[in-house]
Every structure is written in C-alpha cells, then in structure tokens.
C-alpha atoms as a PDB file:
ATOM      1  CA  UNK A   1      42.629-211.057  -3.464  1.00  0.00           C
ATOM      2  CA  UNK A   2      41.062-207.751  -4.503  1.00  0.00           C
ATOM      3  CA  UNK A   3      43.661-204.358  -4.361  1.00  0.00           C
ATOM      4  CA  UNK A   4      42.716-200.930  -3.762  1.00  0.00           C
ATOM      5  CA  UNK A   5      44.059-198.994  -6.032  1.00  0.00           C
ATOM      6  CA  UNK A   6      43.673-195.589  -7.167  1.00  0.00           C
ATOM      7  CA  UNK A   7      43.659-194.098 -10.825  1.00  0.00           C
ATOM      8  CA  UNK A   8      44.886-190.775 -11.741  1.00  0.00           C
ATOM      9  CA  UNK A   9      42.911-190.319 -15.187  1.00  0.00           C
ATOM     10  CA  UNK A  10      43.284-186.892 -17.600  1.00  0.00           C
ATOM     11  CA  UNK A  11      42.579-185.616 -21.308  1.00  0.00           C
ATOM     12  CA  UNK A  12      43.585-182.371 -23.441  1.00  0.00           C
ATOM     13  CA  UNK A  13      42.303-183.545 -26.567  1.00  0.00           C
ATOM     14  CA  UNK A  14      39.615-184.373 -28.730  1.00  0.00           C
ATOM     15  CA  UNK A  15      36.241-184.976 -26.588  1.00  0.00           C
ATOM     16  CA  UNK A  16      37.784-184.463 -22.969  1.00  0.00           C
ATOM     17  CA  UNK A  17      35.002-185.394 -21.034  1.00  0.00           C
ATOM     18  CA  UNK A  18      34.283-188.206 -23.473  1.00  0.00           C
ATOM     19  CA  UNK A  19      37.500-189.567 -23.069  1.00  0.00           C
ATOM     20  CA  UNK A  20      37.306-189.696 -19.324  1.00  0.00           C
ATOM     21  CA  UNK A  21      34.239-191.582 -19.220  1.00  0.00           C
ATOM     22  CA  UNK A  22      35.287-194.107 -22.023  1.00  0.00           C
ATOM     23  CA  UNK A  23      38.637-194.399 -20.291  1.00  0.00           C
ATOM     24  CA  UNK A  24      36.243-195.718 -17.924  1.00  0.00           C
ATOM     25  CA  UNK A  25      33.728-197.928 -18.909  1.00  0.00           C
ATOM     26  CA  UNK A  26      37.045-199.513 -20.845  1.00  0.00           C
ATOM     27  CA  UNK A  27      38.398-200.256 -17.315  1.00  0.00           C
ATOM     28  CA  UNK A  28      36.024-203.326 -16.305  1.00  0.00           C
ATOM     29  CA  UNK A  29      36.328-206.078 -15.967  1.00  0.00           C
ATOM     30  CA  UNK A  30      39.758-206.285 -14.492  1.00  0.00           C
ATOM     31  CA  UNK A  31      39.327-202.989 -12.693  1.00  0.00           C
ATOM     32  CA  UNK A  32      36.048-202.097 -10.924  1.00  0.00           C
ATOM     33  CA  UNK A  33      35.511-198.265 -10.035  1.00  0.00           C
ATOM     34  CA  UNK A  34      34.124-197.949  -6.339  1.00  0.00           C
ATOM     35  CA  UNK A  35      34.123-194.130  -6.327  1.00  0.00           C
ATOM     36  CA  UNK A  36      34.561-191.383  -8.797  1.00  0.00           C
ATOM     37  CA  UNK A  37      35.965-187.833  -7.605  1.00  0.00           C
ATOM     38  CA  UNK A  38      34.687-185.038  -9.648  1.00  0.00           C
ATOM     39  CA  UNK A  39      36.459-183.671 -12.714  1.00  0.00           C
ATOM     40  CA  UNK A  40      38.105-180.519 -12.926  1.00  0.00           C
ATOM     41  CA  UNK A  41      39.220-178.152 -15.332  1.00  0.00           C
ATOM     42  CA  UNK A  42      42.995-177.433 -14.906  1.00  0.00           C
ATOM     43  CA  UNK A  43      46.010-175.707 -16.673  1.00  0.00           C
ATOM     44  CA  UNK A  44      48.781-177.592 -18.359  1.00  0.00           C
ATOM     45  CA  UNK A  45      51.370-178.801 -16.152  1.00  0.00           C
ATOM     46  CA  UNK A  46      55.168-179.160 -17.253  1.00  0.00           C
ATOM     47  CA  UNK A  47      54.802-178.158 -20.905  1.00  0.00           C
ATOM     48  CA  UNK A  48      52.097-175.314 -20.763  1.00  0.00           C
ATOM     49  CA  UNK A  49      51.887-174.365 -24.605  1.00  0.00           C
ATOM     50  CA  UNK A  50      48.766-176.728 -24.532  1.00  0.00           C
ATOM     51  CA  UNK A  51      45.076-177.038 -24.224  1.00  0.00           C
ATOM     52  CA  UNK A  52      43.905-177.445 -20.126  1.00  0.00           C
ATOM     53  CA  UNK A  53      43.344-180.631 -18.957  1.00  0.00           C
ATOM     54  CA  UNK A  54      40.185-182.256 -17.405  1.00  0.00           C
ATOM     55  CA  UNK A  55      41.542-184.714 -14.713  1.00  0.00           C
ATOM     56  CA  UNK A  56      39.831-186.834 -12.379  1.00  0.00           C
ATOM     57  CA  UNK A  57      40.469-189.675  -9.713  1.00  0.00           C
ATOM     58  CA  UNK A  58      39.230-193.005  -9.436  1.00  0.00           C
ATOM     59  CA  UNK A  59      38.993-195.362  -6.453  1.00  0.00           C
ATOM     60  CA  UNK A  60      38.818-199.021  -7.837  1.00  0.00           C
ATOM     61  CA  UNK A  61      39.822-202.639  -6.829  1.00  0.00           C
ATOM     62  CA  UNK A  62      41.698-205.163  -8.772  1.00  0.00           C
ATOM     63  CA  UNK A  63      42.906-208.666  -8.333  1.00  0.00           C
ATOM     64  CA  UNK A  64      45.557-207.321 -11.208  1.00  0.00           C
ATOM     65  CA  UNK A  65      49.056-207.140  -9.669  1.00  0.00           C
ATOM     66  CA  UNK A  66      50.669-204.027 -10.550  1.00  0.00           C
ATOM     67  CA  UNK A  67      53.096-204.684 -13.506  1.00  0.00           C
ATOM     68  CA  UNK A  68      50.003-206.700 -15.246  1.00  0.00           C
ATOM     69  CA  UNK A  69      47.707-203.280 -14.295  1.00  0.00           C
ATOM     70  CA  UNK A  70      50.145-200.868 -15.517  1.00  0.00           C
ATOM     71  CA  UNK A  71      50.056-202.984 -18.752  1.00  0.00           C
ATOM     72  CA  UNK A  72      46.184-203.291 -18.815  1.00  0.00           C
ATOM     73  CA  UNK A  73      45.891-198.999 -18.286  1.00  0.00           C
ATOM     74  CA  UNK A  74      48.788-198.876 -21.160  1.00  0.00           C
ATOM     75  CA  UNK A  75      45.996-200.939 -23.463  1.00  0.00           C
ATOM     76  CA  UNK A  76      43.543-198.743 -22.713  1.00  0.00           C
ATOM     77  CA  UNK A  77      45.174-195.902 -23.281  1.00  0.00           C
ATOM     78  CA  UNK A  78      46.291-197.091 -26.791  1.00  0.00           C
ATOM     79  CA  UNK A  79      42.925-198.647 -28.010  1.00  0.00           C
ATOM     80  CA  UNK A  80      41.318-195.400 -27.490  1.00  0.00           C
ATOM     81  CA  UNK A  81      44.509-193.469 -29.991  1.00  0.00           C
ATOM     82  CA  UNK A  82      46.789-191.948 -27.469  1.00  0.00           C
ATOM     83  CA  UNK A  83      49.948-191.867 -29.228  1.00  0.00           C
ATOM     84  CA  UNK A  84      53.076-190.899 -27.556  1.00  0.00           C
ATOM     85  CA  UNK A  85      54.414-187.132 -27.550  1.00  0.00           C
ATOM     86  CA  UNK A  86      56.680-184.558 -25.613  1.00  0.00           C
ATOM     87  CA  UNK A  87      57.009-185.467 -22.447  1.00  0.00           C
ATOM     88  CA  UNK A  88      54.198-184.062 -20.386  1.00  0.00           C
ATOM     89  CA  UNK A  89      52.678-182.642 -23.810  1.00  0.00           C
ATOM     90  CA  UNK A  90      48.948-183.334 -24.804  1.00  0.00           C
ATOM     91  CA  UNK A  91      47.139-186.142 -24.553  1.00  0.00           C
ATOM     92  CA  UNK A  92      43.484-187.989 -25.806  1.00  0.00           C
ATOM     93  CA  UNK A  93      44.381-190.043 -22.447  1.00  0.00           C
ATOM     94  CA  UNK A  94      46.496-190.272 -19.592  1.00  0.00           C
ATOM     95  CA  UNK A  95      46.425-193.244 -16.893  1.00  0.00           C
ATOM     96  CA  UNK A  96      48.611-193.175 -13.708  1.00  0.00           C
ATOM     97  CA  UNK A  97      48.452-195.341 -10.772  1.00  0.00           C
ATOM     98  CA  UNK A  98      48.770-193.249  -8.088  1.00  0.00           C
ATOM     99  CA  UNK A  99      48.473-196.205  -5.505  1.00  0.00           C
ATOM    100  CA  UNK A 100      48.366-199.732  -4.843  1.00  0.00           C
ATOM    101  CA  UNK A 101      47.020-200.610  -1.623  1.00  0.00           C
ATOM    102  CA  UNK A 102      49.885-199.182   0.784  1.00  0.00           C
ATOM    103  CA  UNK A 103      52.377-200.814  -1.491  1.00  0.00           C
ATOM    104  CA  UNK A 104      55.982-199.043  -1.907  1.00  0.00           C
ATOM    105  CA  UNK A 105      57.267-200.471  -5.528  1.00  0.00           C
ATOM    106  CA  UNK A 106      60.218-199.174  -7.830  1.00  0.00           C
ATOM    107  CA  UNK A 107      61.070-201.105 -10.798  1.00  0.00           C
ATOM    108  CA  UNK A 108      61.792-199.870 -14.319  1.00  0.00           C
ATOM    109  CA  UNK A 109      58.670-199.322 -15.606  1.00  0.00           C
ATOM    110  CA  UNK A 110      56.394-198.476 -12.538  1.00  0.00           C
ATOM    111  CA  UNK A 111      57.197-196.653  -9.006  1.00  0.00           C
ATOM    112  CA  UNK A 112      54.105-196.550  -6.769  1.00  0.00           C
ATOM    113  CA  UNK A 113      53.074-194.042  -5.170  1.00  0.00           C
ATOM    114  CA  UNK A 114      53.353-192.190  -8.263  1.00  0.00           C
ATOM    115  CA  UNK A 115      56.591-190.293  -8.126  1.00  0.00           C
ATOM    116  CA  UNK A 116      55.767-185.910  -7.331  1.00  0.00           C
ATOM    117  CA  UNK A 117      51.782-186.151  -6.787  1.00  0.00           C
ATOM    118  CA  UNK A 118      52.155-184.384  -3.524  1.00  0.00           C
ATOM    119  CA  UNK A 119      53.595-181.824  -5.465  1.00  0.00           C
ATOM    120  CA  UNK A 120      50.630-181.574  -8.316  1.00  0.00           C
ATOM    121  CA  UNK A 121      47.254-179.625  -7.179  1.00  0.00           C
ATOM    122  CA  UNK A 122      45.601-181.421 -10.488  1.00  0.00           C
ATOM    123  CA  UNK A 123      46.244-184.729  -9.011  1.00  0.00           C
ATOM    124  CA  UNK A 124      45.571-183.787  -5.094  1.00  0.00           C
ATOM    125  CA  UNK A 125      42.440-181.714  -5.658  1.00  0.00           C
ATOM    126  CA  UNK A 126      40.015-185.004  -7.390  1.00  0.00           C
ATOM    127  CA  UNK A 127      42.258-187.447  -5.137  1.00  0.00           C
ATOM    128  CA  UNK A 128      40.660-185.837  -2.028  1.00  0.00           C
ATOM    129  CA  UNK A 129      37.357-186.420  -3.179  1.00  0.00           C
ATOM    130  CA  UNK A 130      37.637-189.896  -3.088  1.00  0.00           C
ATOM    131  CA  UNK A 131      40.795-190.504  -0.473  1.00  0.00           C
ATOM    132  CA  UNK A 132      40.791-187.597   1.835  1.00  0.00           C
ATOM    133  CA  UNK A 133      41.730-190.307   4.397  1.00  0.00           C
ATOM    134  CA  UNK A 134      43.952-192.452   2.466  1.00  0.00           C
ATOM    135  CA  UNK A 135      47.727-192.040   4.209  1.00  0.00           C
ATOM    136  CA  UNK A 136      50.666-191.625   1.334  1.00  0.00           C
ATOM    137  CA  UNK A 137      52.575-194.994   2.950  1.00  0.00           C
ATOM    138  CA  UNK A 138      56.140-192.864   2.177  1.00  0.00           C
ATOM    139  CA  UNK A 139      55.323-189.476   3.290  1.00  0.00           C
ATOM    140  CA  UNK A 140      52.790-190.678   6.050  1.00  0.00           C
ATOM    141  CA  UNK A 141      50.809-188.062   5.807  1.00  0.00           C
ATOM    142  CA  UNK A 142      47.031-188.073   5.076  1.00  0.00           C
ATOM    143  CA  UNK A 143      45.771-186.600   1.348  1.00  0.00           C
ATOM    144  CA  UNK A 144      43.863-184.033   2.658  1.00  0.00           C
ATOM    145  CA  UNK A 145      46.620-182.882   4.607  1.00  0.00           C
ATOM    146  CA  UNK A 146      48.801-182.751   1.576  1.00  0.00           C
ATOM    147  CA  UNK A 147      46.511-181.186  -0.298  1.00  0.00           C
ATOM    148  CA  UNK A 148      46.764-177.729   1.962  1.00  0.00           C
ATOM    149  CA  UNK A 149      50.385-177.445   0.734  1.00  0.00           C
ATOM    150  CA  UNK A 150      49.860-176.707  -2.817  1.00  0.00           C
ATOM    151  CA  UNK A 151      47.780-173.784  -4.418  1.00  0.00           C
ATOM    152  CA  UNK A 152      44.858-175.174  -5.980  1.00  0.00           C
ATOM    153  CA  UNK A 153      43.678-171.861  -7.089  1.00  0.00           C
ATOM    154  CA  UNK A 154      43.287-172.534 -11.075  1.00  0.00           C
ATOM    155  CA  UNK A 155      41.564-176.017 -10.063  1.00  0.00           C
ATOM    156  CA  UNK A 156      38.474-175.720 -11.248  1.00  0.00           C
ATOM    157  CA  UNK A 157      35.544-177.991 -10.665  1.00  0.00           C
ATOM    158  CA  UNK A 158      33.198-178.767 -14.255  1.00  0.00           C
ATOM    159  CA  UNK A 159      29.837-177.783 -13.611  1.00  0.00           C
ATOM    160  CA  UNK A 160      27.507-180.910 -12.786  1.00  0.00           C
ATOM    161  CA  UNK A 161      25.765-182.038 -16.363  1.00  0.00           C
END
C-alpha cells in the first residue's frame, strides 16, 4: 500500500542547492516525489550564529512504514556527510517527516506530525506549496490556515534558475 508522506528537506552548508536536489534524486526508489514546493532562503532557526538555510518540501509516496522511512532518510542523510552537531546547528542535510498519511505516532525515535512545525514559518511557507489543503490530523486545522499565524517575513523564495 503506497503512503503519502511529506518531507521537510534543508541545507546550510557546502553546495545548498546541490544538496537539496541530491537529497533528492537519493530518495528513489523507496520514496517517489509527486510534487516539489519551491525552495526558500531562510534565517537560522534555534541556534542563529549560522549560515541561512535553503529549505524545501516534498510531497512523496512510500510503501516504507515509518520507523523503516525514518531509517532510510537517516541513510541518506549520512551517505551524503552530514555528521551530527549542536542541536539545531548547521547542517550539509536535514530530513524530517513532517507527515505520514493522517497518522498520529510517538515512539522514541519518531513522533509524526513532526513535533512544533506549526510553529516554524521555514517549514509552513514550502509546505503550502505542495499541501495547502492537507489538514494537521492533531490540530485539525488546514496548512494554509496555519500558515497565517506565523510571520513569514524573512522567507524568501530563490529566484527560478
């Protein structure tokens, strides 16, 4: 059975852009991307002595459950050299499920939705683009609508290539 899920995806290091789009052509064949949202520019979030970030969301299915895709983003993320550092520091990489069909999960190493997105303009703004629709199964509430409670001001969209 194929899952909708949907892929947070950001870099602050090394060839951003680069590593977006490796990041993935790396996800196939156990993931297939349906829609890409565009990528934006944005400012460190957390720890802000940092480089900005390019983030972006994808919209992909999966027969993967989601302990087995968790662990299949985690290779990724490793073959291409991210190595662990301060928590929310810089990255070459960074993979989050943000959701799994309208699944509710918390075990130790995953909680889906991804815990605070509502709260994040860097994950709201490219989310939109490709889930405006998509209802957050905890909050209830649509992602465009939660997108009009943050300040996306210093989201900035890259300039088509």
């Amino acid at each position: 059975m194929n899952h909708t899920v949907y892929i947070a995806l950001g870099s602050n290091l090394g060839r951003r852009l680069d590593n977006l789009r490796a990041a993935i052509g790396s996800m196939s064949p156990a993931i297939q991307v349906l829609r890409e949202s565009k990528i934006y520019e944005t400012p460190p979030w957390g720890y802000e002595d940092q480089p900005a970030f390019l983030n972006m969301v994808v919209k992909a299915e999966t027969k993967l459950e989601p302990e087995p895709l968790l662990k299949n983003l985690k290779q990724i993320e490793a073959g291409m050299g991210r190595e662990n550092s301060v928590h929310w520091g810089p990255r070459l990489i960074d993979l989050d499920i943000l959701f799994y069909d309208e699944l509710v999960l918390e075990s130790d190493p995953l909680v889906i939705p991804h815990p605070n997105l509502h709260e994040r303009a860097f994950v709201l703004v490219p989310l939109a683009d490709v889930g405006a629709n998509f209802v957050h199964p905890v909050l209830e509430t649509r992602i465009d609508k939660l997108l009009q409670t943050v300040d996306a001001s210093d989201i900035h969209p890259l300039p088509e290539l």
